[in-house]
PDB file of N, CA and C in Angstrom:
ATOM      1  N   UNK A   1     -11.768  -6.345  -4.981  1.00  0.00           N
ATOM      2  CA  UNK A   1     -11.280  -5.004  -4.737  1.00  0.00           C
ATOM      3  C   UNK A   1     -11.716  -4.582  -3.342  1.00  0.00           C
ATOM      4  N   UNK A   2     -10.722  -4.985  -2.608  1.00  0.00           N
ATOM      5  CA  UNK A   2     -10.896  -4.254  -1.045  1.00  0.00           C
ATOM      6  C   UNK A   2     -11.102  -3.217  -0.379  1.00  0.00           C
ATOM      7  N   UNK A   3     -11.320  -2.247   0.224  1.00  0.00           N
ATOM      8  CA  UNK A   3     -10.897  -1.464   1.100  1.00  0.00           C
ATOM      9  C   UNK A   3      -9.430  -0.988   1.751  1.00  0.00           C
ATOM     10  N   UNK A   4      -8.613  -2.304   1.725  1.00  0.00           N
ATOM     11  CA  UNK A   4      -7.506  -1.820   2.618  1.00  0.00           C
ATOM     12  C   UNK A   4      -6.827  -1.145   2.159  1.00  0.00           C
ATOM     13  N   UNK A   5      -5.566  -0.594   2.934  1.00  0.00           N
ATOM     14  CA  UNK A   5      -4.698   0.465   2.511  1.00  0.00           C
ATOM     15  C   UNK A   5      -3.213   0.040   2.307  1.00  0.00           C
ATOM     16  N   UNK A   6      -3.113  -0.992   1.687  1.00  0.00           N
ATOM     17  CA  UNK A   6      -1.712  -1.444   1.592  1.00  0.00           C
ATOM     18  C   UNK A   6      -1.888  -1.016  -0.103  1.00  0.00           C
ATOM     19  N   UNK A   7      -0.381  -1.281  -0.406  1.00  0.00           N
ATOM     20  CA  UNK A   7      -0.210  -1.213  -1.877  1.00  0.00           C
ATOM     21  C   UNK A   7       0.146  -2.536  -2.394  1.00  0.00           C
ATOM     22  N   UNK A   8      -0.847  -3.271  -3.460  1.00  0.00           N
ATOM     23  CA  UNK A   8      -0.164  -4.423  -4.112  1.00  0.00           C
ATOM     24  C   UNK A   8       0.116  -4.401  -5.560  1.00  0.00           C
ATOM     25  N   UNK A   9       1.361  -5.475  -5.155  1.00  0.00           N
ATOM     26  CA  UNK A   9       1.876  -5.203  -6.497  1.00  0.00           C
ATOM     27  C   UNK A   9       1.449  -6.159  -7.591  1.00  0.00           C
ATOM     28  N   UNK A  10       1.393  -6.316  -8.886  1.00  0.00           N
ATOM     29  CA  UNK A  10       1.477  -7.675  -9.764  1.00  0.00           C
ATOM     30  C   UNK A  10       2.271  -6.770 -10.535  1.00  0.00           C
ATOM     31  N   UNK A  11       3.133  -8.156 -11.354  1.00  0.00           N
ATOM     32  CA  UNK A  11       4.505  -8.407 -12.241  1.00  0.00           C
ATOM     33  C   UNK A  11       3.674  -8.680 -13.623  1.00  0.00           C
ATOM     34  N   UNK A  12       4.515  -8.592 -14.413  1.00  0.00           N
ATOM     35  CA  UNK A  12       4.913  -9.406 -15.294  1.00  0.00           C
ATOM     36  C   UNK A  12       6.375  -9.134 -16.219  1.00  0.00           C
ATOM     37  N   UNK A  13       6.527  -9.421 -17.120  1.00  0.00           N
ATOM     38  CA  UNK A  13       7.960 -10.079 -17.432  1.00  0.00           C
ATOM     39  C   UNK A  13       8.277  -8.005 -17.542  1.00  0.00           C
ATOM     40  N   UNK A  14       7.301  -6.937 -18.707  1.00  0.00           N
ATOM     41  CA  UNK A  14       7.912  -6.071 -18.958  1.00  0.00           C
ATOM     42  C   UNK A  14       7.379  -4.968 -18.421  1.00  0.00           C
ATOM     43  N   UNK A  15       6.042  -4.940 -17.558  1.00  0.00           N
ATOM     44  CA  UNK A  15       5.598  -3.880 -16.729  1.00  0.00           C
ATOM     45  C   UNK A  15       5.399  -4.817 -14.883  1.00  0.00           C
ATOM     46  N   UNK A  16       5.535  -3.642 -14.396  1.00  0.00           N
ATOM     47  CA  UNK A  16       4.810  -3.589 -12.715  1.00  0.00           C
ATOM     48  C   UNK A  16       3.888  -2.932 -12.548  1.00  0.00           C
ATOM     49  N   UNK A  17       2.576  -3.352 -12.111  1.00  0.00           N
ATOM     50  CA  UNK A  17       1.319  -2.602 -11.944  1.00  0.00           C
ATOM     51  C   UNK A  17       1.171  -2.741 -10.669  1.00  0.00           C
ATOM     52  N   UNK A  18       0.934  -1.790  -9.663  1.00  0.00           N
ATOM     53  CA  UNK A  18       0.278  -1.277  -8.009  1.00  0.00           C
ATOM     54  C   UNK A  18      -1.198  -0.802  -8.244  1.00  0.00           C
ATOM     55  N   UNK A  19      -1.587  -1.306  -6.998  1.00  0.00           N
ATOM     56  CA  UNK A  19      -2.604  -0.877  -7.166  1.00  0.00           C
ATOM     57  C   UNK A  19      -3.134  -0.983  -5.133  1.00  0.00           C
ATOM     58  N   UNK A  20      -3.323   1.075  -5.323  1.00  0.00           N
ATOM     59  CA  UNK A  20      -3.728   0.933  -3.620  1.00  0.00           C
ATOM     60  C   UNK A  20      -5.594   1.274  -3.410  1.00  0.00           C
ATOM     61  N   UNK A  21      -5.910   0.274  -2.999  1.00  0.00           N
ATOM     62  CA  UNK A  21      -7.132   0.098  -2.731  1.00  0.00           C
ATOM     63  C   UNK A  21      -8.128   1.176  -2.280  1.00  0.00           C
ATOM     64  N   UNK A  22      -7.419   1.789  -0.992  1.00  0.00           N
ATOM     65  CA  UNK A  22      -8.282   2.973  -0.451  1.00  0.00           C
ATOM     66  C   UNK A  22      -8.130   4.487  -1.634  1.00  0.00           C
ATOM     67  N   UNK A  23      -7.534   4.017  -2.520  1.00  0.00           N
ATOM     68  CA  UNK A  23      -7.667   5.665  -3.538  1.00  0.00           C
ATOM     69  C   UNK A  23      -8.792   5.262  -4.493  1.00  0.00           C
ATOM     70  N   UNK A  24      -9.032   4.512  -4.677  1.00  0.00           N
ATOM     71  CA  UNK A  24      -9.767   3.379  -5.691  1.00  0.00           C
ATOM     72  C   UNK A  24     -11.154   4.300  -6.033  1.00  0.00           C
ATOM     73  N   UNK A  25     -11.561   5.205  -6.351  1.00  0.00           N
ATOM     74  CA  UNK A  25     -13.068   5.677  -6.977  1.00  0.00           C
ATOM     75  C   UNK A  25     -13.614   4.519  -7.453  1.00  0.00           C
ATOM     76  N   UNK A  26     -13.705   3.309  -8.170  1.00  0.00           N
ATOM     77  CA  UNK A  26     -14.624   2.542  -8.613  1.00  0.00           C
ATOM     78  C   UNK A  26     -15.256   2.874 -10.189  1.00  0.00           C
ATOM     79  N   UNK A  27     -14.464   4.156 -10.931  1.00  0.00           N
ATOM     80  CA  UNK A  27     -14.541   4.541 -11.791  1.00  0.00           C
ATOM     81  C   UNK A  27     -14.493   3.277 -12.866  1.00  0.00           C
ATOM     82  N   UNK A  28     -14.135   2.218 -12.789  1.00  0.00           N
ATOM     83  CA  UNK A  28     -13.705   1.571 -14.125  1.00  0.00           C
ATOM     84  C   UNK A  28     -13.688   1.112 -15.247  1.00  0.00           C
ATOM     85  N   UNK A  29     -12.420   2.492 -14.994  1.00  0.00           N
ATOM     86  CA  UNK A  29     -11.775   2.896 -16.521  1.00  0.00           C
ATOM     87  C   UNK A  29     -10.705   1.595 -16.826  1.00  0.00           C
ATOM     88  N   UNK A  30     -10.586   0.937 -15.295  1.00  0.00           N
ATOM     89  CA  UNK A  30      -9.380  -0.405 -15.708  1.00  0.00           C
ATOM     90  C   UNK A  30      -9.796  -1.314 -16.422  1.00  0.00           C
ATOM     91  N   UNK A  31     -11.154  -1.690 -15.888  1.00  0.00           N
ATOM     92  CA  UNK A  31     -11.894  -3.196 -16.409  1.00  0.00           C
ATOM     93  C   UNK A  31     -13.038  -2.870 -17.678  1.00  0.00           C
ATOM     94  N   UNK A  32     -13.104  -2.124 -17.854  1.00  0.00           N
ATOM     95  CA  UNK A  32     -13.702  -1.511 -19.114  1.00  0.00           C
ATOM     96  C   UNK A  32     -12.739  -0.956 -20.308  1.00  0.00           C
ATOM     97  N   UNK A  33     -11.367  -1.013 -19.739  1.00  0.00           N
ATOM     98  CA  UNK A  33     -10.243  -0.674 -20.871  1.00  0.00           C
ATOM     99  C   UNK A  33      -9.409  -1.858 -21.326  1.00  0.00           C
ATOM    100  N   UNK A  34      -9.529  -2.616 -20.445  1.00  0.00           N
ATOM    101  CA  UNK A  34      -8.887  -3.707 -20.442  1.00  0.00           C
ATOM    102  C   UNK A  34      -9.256  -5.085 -19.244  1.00  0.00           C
ATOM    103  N   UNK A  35     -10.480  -5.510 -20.070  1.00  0.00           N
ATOM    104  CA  UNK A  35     -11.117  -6.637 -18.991  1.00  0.00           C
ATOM    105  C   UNK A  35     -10.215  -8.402 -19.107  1.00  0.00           C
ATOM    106  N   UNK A  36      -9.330  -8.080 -19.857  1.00  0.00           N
ATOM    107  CA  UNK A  36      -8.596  -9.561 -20.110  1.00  0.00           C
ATOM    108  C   UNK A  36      -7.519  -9.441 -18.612  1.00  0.00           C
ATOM    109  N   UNK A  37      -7.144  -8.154 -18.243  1.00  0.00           N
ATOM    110  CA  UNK A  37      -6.051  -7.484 -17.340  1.00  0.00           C
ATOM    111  C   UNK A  37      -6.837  -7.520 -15.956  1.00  0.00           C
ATOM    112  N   UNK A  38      -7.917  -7.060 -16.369  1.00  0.00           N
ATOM    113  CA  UNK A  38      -8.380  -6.200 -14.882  1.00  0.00           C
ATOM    114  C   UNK A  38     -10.189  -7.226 -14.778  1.00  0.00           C
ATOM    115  N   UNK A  39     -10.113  -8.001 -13.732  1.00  0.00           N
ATOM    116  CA  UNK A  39     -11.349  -9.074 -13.620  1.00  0.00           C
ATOM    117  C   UNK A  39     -11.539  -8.763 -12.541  1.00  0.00           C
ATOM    118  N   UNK A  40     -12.186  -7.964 -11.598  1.00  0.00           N
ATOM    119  CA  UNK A  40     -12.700  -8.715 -10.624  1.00  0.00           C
ATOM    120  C   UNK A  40     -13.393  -9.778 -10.108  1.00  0.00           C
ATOM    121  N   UNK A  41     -13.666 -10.796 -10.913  1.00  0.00           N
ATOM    122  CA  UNK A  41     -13.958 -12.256 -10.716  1.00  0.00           C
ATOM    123  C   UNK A  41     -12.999 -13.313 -10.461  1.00  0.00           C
ATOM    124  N   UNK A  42     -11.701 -12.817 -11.307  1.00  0.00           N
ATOM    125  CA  UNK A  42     -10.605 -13.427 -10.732  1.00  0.00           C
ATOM    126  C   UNK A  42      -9.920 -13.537  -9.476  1.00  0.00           C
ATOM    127  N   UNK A  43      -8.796 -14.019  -9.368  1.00  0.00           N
ATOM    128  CA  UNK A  43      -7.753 -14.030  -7.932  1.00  0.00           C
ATOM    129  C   UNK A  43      -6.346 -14.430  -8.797  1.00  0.00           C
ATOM    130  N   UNK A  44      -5.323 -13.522  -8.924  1.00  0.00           N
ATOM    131  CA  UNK A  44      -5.435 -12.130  -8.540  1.00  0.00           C
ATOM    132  C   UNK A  44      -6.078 -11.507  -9.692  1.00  0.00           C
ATOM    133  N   UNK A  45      -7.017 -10.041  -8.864  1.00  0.00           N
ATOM    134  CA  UNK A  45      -7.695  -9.509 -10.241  1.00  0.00           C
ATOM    135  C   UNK A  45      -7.148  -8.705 -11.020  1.00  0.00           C
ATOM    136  N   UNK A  46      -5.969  -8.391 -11.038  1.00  0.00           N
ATOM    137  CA  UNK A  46      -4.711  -7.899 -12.048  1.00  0.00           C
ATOM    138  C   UNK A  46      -3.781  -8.581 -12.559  1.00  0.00           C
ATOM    139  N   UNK A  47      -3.976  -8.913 -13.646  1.00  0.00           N
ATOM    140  CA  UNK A  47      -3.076 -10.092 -14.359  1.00  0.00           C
ATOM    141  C   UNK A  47      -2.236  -9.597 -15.837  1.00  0.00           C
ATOM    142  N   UNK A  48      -1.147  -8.493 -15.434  1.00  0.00           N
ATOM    143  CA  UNK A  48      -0.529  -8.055 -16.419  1.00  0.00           C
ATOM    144  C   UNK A  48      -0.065  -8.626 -17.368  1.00  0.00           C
ATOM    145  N   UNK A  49       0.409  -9.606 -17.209  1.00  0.00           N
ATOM    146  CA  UNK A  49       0.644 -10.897 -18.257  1.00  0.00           C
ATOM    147  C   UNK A  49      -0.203 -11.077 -19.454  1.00  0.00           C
ATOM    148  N   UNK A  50      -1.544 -10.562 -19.018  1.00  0.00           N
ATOM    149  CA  UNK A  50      -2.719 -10.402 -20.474  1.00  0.00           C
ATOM    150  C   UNK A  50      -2.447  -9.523 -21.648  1.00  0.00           C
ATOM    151  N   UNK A  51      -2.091  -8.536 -21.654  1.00  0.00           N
ATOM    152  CA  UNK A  51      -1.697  -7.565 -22.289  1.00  0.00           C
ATOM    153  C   UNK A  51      -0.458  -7.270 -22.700  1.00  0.00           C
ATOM    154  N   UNK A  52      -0.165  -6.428 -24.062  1.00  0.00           N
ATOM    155  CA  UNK A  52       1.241  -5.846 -24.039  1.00  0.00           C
ATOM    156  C   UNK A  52       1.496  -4.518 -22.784  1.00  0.00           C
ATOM    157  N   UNK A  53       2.627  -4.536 -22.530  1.00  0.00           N
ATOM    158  CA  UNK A  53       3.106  -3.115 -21.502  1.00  0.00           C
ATOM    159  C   UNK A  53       2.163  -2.179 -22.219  1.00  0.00           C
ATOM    160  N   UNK A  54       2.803  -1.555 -23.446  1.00  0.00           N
ATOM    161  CA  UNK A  54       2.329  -0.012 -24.114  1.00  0.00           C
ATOM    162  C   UNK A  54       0.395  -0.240 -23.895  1.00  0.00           C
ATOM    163  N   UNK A  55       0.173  -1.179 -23.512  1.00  0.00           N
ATOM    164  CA  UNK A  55      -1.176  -1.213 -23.971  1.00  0.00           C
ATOM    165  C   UNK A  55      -1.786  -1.026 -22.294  1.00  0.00           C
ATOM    166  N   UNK A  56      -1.634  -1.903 -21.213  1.00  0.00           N
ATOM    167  CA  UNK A  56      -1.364  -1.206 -20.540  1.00  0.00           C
ATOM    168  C   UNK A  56      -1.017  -0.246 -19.760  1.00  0.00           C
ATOM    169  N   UNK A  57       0.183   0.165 -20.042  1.00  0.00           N
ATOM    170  CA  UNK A  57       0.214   1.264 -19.709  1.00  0.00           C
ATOM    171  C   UNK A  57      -0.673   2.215 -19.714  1.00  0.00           C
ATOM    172  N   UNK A  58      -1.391   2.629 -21.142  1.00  0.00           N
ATOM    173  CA  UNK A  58      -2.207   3.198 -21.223  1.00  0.00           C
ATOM    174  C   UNK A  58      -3.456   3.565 -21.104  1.00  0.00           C
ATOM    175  N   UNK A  59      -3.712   2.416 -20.250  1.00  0.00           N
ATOM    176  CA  UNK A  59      -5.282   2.141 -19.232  1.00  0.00           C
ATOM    177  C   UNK A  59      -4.768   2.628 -18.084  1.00  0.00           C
ATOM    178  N   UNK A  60      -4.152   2.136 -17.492  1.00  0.00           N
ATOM    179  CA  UNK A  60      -3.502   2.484 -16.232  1.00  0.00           C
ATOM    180  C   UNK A  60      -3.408   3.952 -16.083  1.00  0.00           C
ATOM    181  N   UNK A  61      -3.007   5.161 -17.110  1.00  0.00           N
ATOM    182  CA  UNK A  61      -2.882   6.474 -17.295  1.00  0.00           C
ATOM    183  C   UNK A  61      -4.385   6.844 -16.781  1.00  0.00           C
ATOM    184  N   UNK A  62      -5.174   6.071 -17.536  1.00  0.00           N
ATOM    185  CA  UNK A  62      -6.626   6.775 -17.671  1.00  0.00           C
ATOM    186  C   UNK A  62      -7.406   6.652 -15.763  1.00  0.00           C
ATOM    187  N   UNK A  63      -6.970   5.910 -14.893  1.00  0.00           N
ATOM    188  CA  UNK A  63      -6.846   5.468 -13.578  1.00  0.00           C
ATOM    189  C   UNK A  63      -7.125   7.278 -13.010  1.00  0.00           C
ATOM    190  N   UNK A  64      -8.461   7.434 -12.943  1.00  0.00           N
ATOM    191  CA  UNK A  64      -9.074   8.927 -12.239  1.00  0.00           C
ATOM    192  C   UNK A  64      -8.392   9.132 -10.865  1.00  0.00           C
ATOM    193  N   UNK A  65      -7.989   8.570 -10.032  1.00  0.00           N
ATOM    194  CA  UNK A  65      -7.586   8.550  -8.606  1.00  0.00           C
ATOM    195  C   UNK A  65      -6.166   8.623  -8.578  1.00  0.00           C
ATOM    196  N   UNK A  66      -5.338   7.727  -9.623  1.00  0.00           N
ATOM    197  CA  UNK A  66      -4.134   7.622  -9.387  1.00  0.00           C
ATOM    198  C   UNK A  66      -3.752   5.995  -8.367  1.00  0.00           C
ATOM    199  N   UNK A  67      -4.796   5.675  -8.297  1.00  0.00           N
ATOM    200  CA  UNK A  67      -5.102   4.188  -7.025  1.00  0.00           C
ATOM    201  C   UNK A  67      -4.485   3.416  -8.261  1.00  0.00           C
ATOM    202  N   UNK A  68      -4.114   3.125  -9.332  1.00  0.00           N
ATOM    203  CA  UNK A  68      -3.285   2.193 -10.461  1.00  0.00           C
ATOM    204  C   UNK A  68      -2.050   2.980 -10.908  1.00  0.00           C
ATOM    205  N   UNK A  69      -0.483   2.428 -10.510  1.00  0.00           N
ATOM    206  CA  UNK A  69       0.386   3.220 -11.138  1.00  0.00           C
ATOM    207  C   UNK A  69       1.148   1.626 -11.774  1.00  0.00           C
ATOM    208  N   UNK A  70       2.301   2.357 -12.790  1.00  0.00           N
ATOM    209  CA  UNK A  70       3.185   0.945 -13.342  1.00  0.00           C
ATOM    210  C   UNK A  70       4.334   1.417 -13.760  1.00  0.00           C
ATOM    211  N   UNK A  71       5.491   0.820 -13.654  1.00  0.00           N
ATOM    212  CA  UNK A  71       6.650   1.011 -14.093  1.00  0.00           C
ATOM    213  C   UNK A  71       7.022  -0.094 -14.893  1.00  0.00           C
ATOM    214  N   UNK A  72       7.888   0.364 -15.883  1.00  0.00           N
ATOM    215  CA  UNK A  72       7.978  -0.410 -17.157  1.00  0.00           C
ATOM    216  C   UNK A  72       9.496  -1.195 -16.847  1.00  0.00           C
ATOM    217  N   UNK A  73       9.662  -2.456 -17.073  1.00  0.00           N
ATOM    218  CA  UNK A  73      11.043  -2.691 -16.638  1.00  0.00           C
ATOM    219  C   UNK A  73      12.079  -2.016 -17.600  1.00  0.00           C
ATOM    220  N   UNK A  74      12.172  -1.376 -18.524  1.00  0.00           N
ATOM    221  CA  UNK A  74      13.024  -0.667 -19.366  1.00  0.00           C
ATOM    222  C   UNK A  74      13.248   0.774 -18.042  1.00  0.00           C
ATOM    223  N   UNK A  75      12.254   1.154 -17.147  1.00  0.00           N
ATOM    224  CA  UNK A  75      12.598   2.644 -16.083  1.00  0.00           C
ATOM    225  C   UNK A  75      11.701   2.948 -16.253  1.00  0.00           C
ATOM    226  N   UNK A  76      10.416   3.237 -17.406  1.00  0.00           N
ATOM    227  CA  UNK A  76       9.507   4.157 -17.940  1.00  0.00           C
ATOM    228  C   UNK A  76       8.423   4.147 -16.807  1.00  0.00           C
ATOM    229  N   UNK A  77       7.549   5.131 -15.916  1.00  0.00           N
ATOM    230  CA  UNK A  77       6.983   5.274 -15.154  1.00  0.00           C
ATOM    231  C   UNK A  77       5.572   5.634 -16.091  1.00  0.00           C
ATOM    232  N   UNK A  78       4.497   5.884 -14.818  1.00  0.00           N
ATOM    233  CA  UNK A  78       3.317   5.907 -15.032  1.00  0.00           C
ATOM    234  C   UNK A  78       3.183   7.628 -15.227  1.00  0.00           C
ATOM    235  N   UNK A  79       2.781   8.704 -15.591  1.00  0.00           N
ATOM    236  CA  UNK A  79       2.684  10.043 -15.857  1.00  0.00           C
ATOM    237  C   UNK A  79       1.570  10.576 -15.319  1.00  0.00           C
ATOM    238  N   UNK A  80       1.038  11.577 -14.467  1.00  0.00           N
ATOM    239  CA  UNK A  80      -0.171  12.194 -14.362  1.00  0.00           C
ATOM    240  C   UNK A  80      -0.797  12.161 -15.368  1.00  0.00           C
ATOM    241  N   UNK A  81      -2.084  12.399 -15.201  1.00  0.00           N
ATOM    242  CA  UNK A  81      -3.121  11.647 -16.533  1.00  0.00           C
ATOM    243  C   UNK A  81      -3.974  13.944 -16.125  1.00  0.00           C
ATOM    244  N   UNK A  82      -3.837  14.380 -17.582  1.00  0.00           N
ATOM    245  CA  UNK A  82      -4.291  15.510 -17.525  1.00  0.00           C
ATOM    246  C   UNK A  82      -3.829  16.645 -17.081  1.00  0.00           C
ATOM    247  N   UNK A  83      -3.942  17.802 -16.572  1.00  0.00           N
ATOM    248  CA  UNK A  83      -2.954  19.054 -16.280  1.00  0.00           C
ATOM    249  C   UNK A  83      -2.931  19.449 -14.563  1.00  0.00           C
ATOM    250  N   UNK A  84      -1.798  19.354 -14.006  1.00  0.00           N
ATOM    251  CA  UNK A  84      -2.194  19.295 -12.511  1.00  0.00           C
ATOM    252  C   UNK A  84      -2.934  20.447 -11.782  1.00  0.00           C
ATOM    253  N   UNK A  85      -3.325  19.957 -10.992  1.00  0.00           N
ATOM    254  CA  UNK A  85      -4.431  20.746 -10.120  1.00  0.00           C
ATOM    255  C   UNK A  85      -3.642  21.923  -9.366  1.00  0.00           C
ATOM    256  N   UNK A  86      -3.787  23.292  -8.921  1.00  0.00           N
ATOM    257  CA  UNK A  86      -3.470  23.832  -8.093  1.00  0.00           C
ATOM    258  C   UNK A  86      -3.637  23.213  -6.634  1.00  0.00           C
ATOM    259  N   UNK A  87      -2.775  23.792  -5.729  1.00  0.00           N
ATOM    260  CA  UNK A  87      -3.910  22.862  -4.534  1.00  0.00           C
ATOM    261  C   UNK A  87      -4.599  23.833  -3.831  1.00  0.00           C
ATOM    262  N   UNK A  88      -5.344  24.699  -4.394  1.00  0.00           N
ATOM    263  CA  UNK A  88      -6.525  25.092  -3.922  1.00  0.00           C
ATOM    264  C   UNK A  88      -7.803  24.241  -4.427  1.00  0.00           C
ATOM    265  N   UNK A  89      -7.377  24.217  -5.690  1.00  0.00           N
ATOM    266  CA  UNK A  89      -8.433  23.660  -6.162  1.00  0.00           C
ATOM    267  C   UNK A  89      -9.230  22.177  -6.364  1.00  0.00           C
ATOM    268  N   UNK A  90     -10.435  21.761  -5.580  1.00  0.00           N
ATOM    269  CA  UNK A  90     -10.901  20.589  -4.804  1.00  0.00           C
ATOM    270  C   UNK A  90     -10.208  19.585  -6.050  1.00  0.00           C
ATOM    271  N   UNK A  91     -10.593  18.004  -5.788  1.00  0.00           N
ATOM    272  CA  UNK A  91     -10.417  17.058  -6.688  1.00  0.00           C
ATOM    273  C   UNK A  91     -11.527  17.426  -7.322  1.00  0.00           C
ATOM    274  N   UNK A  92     -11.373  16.932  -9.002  1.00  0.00           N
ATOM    275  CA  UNK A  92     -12.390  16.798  -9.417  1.00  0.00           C
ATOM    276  C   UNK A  92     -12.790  17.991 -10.234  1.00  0.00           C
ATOM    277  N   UNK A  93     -12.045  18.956  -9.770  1.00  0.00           N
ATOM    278  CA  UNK A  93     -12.933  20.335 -10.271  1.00  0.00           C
ATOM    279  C   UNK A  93     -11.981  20.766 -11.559  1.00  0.00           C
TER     280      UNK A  93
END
């Protein structure tokens, strides 16, 4: 898990998972929700292929930063996770 600021993608047959590095808190809610998916010991360390989509998906929701999004090949997108922020109000709060 890098630093940089590109967005990468991994496949598999019924979801697409991104994942941009510089939003990344280090929170993980990925590899603690789903460590068969999400290894950082591996290469690549997102391997959607482990999991069903719905199951997925729903780690990916829990993603505090928004640095993990996925689209489902049926169209189905990733959803804000909780009630949106005003933008006065800081992250976090």
């Amino acid at each position: 898990m890098s630093g940089g600021s590109e967005k990468k993608v991994y496949q598999a047959r019924s979801i697409t998972v991104t994942f941009e590095a510089r939003r990344c808190l280090h929170a993980a809610e990925c590899v603690q929700g789903l460590p068969e998916v999400f290894d950082i010991a591996k290469r690549p360390w997102i391997q959607p292929g482990n999991a069903t989509a719905e199951r997925l998906a729903e780690v990916v929701r829990r993603c505090p930063s928004g640095a993990l999004r996925y689209e489902l090949v049926d169209g189905g997108t990733d959803a804000p996770a909780g009630p949106p922020r005003s933008p006065a109000e800081p992250p976090g709060g």
